[in-house]
N, C-alpha and C. Protein backbone atom coordinates (compact mmCIF):
# COMPACT_ATOMS: atom_id res chain seq x y z
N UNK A 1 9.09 7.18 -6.05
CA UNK A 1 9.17 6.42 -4.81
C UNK A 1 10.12 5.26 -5.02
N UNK A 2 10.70 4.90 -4.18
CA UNK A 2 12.12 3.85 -4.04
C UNK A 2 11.13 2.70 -4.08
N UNK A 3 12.02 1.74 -4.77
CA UNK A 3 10.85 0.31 -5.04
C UNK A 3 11.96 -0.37 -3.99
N UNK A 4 11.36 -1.29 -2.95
CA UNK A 4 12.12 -2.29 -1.91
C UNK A 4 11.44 -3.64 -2.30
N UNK A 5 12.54 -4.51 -1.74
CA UNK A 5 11.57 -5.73 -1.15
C UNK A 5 10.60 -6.50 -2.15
N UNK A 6 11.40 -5.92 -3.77
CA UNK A 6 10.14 -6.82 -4.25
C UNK A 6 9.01 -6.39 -4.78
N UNK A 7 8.58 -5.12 -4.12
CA UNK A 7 6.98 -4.55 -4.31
C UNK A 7 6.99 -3.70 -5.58
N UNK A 8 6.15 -3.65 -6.02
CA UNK A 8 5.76 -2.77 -7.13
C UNK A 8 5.45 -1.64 -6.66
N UNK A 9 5.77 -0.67 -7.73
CA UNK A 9 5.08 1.01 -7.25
C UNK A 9 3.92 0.97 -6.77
N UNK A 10 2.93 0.51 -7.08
CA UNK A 10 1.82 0.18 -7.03
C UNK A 10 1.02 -0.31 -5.53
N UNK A 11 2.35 -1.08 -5.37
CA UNK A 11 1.84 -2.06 -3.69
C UNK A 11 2.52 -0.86 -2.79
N UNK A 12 3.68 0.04 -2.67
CA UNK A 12 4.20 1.08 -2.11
C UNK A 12 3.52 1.81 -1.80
N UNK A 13 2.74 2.26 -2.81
CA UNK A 13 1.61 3.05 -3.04
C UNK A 13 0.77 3.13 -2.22
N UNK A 14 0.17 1.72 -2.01
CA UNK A 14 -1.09 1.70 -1.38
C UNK A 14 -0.60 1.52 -0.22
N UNK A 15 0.51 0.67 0.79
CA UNK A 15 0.96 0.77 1.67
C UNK A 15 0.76 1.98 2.68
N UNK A 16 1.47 3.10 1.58
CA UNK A 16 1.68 4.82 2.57
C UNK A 16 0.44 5.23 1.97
N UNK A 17 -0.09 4.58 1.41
CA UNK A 17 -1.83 5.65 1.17
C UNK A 17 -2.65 5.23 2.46
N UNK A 18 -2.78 4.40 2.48
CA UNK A 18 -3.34 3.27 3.82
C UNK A 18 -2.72 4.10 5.25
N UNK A 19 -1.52 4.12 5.01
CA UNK A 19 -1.05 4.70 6.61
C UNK A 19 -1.61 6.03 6.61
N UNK A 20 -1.37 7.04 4.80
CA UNK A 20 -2.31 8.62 5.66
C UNK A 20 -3.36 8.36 6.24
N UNK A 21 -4.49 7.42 5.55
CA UNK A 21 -6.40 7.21 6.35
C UNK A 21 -5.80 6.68 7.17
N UNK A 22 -4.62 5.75 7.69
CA UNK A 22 -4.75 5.15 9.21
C UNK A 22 -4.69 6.40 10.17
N UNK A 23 -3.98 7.26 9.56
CA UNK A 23 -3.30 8.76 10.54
C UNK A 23 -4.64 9.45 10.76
N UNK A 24 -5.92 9.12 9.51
CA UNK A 24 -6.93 10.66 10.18
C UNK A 24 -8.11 9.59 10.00
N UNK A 25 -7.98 8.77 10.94
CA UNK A 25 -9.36 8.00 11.19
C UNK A 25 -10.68 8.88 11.25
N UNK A 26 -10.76 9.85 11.69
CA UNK A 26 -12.13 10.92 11.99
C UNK A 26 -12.49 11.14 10.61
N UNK A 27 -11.61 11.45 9.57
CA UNK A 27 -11.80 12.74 8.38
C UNK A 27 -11.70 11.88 7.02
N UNK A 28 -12.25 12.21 5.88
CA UNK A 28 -11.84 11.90 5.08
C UNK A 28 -10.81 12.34 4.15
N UNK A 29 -10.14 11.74 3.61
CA UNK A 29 -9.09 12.42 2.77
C UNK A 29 -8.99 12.62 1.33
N UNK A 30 -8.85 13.79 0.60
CA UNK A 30 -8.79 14.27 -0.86
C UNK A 30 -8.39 13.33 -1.26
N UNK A 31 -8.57 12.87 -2.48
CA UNK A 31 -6.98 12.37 -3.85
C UNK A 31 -6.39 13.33 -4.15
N UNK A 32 -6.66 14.54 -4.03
CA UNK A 32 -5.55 15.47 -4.17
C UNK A 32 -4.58 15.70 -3.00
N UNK A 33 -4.90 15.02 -1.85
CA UNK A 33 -4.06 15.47 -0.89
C UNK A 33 -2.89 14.35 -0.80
N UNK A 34 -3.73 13.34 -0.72
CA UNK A 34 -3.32 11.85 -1.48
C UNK A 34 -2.32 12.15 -2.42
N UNK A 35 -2.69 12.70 -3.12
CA UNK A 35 -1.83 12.37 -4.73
C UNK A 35 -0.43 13.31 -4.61
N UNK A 36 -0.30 14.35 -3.40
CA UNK A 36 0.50 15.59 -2.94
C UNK A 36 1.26 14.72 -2.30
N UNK A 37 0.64 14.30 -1.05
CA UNK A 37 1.69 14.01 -0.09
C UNK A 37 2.28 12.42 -0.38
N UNK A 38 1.90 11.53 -1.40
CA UNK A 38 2.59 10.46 -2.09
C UNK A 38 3.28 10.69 -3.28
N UNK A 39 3.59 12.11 -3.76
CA UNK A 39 4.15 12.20 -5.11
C UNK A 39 3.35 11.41 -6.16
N UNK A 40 2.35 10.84 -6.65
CA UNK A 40 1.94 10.25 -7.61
C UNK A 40 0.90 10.73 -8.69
N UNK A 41 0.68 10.34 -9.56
CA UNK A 41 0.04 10.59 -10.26
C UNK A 41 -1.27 10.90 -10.53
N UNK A 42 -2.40 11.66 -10.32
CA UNK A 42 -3.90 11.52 -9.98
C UNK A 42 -4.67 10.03 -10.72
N UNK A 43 -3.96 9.79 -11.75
CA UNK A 43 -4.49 8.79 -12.37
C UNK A 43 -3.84 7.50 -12.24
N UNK A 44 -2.92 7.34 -11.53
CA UNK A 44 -2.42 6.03 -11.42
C UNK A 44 -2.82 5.79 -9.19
N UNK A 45 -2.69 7.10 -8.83
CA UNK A 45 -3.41 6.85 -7.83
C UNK A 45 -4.93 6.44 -7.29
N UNK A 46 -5.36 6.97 -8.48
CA UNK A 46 -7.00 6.67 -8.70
C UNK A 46 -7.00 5.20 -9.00
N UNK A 47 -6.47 4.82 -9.89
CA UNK A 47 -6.39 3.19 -9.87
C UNK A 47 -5.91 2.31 -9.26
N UNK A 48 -5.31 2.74 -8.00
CA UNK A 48 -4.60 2.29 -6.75
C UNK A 48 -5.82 2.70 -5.84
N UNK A 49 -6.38 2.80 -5.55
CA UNK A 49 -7.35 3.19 -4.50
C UNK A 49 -8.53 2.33 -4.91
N UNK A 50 -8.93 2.39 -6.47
CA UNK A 50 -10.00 2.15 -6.96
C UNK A 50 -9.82 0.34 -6.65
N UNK A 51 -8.61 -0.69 -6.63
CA UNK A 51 -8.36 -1.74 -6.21
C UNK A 51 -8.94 -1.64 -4.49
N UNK A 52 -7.81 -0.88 -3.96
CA UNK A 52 -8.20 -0.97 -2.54
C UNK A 52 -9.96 -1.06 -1.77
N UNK A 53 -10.47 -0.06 -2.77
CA UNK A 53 -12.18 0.18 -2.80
C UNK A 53 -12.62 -1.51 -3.12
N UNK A 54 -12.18 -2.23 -4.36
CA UNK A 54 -12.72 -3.05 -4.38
C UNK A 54 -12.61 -4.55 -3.56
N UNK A 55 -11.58 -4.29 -2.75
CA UNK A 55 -11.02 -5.13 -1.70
C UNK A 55 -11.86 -5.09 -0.73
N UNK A 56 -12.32 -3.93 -0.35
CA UNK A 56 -13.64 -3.65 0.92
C UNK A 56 -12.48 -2.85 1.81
N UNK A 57 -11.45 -2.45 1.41
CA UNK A 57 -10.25 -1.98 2.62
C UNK A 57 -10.24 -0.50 2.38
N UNK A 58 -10.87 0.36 0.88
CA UNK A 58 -11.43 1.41 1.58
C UNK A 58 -12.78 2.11 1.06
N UNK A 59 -13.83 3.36 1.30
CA UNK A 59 -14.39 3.98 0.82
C UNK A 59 -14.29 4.75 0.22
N UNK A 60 -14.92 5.18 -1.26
CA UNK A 60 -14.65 6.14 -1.49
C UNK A 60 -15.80 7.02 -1.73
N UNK A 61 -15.42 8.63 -1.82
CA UNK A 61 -16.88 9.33 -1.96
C UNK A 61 -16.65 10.46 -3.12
N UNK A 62 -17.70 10.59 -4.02
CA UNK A 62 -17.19 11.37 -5.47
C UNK A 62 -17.52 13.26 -4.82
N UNK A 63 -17.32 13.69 -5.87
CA UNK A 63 -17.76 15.15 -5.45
C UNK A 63 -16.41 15.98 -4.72
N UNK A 64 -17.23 17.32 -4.90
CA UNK A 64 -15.81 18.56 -3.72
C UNK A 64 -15.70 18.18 -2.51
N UNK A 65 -16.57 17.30 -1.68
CA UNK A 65 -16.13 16.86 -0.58
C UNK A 65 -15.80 15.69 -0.19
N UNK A 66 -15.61 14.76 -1.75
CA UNK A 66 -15.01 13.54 -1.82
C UNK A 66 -14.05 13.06 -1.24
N UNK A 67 -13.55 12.26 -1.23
CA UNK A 67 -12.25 12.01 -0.60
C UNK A 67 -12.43 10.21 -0.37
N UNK A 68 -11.09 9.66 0.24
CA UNK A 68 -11.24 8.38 0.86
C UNK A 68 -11.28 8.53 2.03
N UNK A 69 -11.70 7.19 2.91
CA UNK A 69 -11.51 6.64 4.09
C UNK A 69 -11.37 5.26 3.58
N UNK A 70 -10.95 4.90 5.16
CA UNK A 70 -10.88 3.40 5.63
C UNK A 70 -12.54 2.86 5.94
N UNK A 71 -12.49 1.99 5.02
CA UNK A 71 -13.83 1.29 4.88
C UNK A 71 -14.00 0.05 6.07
N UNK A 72 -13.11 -0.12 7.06
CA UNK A 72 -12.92 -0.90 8.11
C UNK A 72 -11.54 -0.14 9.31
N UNK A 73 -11.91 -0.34 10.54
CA UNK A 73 -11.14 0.03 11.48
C UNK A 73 -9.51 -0.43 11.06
N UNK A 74 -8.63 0.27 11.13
CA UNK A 74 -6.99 0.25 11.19
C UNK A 74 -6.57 -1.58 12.10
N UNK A 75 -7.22 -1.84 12.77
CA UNK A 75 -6.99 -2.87 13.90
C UNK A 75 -7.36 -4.34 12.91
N UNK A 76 -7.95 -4.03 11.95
CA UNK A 76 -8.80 -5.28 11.02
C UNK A 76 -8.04 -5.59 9.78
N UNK A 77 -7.24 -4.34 9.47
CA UNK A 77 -6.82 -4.44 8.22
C UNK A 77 -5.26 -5.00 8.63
N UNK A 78 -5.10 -6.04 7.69
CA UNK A 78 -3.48 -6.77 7.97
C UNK A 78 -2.63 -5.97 6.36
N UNK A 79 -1.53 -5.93 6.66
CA UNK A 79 -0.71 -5.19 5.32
C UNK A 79 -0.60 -6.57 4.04
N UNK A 80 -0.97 -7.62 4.61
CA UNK A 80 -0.51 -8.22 3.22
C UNK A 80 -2.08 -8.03 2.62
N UNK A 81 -3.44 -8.04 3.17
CA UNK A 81 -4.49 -7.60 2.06
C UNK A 81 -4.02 -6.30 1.82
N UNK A 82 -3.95 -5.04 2.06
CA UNK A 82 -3.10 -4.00 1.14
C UNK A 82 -2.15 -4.30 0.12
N UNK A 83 -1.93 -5.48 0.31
CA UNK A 83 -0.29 -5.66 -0.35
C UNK A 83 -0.59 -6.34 -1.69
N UNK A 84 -1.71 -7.39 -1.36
CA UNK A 84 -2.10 -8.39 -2.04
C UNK A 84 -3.15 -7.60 -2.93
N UNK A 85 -3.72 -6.78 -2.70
CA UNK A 85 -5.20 -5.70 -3.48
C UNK A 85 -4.66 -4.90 -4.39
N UNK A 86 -3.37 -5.06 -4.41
CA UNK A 86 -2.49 -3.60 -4.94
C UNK A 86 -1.75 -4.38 -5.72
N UNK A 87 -1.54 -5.59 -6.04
CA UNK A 87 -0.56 -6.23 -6.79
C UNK A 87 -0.87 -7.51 -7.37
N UNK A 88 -2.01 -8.37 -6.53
CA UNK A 88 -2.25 -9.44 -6.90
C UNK A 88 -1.37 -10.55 -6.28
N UNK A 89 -0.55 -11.62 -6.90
CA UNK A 89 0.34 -12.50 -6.03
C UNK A 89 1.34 -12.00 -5.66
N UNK A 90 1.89 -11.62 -4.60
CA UNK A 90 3.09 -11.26 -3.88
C UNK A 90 4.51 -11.45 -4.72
N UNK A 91 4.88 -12.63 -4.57
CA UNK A 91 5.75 -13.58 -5.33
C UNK A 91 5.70 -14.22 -6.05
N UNK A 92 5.88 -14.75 -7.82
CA UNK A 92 5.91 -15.50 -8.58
C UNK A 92 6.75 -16.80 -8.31
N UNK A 93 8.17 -16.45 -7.90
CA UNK A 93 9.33 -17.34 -8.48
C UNK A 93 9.92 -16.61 -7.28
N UNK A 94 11.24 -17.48 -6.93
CA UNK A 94 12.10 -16.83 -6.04
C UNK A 94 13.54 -16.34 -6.41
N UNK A 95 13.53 -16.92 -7.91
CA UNK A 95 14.88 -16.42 -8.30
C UNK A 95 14.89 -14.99 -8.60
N UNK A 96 16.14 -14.32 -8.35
CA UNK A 96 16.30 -13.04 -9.06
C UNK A 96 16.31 -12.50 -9.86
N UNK A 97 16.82 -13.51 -10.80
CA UNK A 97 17.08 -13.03 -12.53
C UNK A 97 15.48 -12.80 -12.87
N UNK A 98 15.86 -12.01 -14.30
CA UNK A 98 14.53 -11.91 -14.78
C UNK A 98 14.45 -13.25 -15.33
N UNK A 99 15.13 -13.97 -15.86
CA UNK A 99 14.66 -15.05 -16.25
C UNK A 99 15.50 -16.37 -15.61
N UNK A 100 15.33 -17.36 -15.51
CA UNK A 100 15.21 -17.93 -14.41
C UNK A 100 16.68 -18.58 -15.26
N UNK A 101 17.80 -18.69 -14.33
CA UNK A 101 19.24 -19.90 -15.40
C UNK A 101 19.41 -20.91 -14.62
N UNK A 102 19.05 -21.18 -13.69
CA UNK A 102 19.85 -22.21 -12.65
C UNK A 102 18.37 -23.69 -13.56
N UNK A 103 18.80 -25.13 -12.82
CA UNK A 103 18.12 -26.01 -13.92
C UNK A 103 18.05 -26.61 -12.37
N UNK A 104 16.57 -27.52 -12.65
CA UNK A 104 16.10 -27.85 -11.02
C UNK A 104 15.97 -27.07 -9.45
N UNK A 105 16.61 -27.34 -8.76
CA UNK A 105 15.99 -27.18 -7.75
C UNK A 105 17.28 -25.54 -7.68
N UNK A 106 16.84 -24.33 -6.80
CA UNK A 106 16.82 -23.27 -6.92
C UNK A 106 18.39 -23.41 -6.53
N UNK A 107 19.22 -21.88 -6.93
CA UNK A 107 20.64 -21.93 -6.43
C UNK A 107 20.59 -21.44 -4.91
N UNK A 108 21.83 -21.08 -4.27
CA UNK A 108 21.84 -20.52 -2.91
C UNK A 108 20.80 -19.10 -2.82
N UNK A 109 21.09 -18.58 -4.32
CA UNK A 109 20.69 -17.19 -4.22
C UNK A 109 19.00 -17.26 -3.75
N UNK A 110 18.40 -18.30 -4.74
CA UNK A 110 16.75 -18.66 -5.12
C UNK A 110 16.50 -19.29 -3.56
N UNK A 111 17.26 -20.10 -2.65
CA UNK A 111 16.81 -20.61 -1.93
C UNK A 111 17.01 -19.33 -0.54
N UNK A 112 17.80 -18.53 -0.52
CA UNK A 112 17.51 -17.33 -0.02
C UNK A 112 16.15 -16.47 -0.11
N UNK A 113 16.63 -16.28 -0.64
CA UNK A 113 15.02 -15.40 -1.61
C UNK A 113 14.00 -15.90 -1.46
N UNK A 114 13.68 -17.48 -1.21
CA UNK A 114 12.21 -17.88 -0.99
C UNK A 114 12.75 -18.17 0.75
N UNK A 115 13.47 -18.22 1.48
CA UNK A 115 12.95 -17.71 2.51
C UNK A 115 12.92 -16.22 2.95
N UNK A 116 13.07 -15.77 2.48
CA UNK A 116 13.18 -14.04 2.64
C UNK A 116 11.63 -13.63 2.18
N UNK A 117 11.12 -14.32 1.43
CA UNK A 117 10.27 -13.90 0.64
C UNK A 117 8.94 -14.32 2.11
N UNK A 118 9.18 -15.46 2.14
CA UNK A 118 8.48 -16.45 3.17
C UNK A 118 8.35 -15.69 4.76
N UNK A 119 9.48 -15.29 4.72
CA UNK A 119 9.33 -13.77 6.14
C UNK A 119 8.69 -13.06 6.16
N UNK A 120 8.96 -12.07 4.80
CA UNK A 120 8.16 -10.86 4.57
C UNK A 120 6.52 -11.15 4.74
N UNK A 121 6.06 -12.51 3.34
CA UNK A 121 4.49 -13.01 3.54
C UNK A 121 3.77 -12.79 5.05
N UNK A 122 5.23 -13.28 6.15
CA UNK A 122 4.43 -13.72 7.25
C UNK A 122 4.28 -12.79 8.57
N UNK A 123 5.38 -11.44 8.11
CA UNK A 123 5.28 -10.58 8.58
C UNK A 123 3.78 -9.32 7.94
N UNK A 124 3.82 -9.45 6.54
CA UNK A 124 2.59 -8.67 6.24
C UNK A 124 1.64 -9.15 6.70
N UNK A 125 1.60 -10.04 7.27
CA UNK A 125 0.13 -11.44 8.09
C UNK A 125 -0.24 -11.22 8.86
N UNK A 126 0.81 -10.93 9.57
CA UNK A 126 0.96 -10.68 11.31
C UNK A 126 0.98 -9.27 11.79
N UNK A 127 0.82 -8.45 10.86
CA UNK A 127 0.94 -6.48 11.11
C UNK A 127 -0.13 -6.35 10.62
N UNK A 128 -1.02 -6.13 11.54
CA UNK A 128 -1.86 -4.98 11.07
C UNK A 128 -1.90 -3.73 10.93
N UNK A 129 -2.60 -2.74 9.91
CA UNK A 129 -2.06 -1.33 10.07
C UNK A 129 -2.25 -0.22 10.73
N UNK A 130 -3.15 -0.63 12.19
CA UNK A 130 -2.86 0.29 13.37
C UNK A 130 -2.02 0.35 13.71
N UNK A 131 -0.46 -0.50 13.69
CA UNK A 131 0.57 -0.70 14.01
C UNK A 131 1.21 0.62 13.38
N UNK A 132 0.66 1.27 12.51
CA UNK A 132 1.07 2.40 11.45
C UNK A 132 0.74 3.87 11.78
N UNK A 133 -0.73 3.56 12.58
CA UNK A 133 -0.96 4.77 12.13
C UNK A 133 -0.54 5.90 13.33
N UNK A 134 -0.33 6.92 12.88
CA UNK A 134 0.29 8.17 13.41
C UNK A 134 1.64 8.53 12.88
N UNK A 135 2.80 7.12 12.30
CA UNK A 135 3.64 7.09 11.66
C UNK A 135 4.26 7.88 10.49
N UNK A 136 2.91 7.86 9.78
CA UNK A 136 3.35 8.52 8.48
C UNK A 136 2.31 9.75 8.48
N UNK A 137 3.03 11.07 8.98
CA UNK A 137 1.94 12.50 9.30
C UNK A 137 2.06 13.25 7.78
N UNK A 138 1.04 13.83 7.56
CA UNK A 138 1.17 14.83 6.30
C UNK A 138 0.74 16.05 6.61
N UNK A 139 1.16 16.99 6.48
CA UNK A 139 0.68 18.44 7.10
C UNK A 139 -0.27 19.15 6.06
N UNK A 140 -1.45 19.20 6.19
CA UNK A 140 -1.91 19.44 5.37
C UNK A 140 -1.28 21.20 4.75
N UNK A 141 -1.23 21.42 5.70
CA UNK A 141 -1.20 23.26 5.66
C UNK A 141 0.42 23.16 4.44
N UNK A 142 1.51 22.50 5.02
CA UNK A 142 2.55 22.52 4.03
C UNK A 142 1.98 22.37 2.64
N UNK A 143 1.77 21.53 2.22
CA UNK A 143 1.25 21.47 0.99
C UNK A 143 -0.29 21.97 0.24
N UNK A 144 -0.31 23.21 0.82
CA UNK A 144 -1.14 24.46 0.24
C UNK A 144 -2.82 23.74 0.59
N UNK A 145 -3.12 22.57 1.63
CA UNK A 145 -4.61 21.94 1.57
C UNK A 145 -5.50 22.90 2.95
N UNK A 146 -6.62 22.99 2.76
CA UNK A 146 -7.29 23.32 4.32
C UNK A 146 -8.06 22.44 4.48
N UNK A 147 -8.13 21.95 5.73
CA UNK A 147 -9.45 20.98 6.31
C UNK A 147 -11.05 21.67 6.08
N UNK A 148 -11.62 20.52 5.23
CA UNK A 148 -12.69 20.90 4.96
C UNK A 148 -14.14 20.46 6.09
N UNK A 149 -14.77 21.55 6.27
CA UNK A 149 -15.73 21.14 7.53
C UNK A 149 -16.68 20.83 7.18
């Protein structure tokens, strides 16, 4: 998955995991279907979810008819707690470099970057992720899954 904006695989992750349960509010969804239609790993997705679970942002249920849901309505959940459950602090520093060269107060680049940074915060604030859902569809049938009744 393409890393943007800053985010870790990790916060990406949970982002488009969040939008499939926003897409099937009724049903619950596999980690295997999960782990198909995000390209990821069963075990690094499991520990991406297993954050989200402990955030209260989703449920999870063990067993063959396990799966996740959204542990709260799509309309409640804002993207920066996804964002923030999945990564911890957003932003450290605003400079680019890995290590920081400019001395005092930030260069053009750093003072960019912390307002850019300062957008994004206030846009994940202000979106909640019903704003999402239907957005990101996964077919189950393409990728070899059947709905379980």
């Amino acid at each position: 998955m393409y890393r943007s904006l800053g985010m870790s695989h990790g916060q990406l992750l949970a982002l488009h995991g969040m939008m499939v349960l926003a897409g099937r509010p009724d049903r619950r969804t596999s980690s295997g279907l999960l782990k198909e239609a995000l390209g990821a790993s069963r075990q690094y997705l499991y520990k991406i979810m297993e954050r989200l679970e402990q955030a209260g942002l989703v449920a999870g249920t063990a067993g063959f008819l396990g799966g996740f849901e959204l542990a709260r309505p799509s309309g409640e959940i804002t993207l920066l707690e996804i964002f923030s459950a999945a990564g911890g602090n957003p932003f450290g520093h605003a400079c680019l470099l890995a290590k920081r060269k400019c001395r005092g107060t930030p260069c053009g680049l750093g003072l960019l970057a912390e307002k850019l940074n300062r957008e994004f915060l206030e846009y994940l604030a202000a979106t909640r992720l019903s704003e999402f859902r239907g957005r990101l569809k996964i077919r189950e049938a393409a990728l070899g899954f059947r709905e379980k009744n």
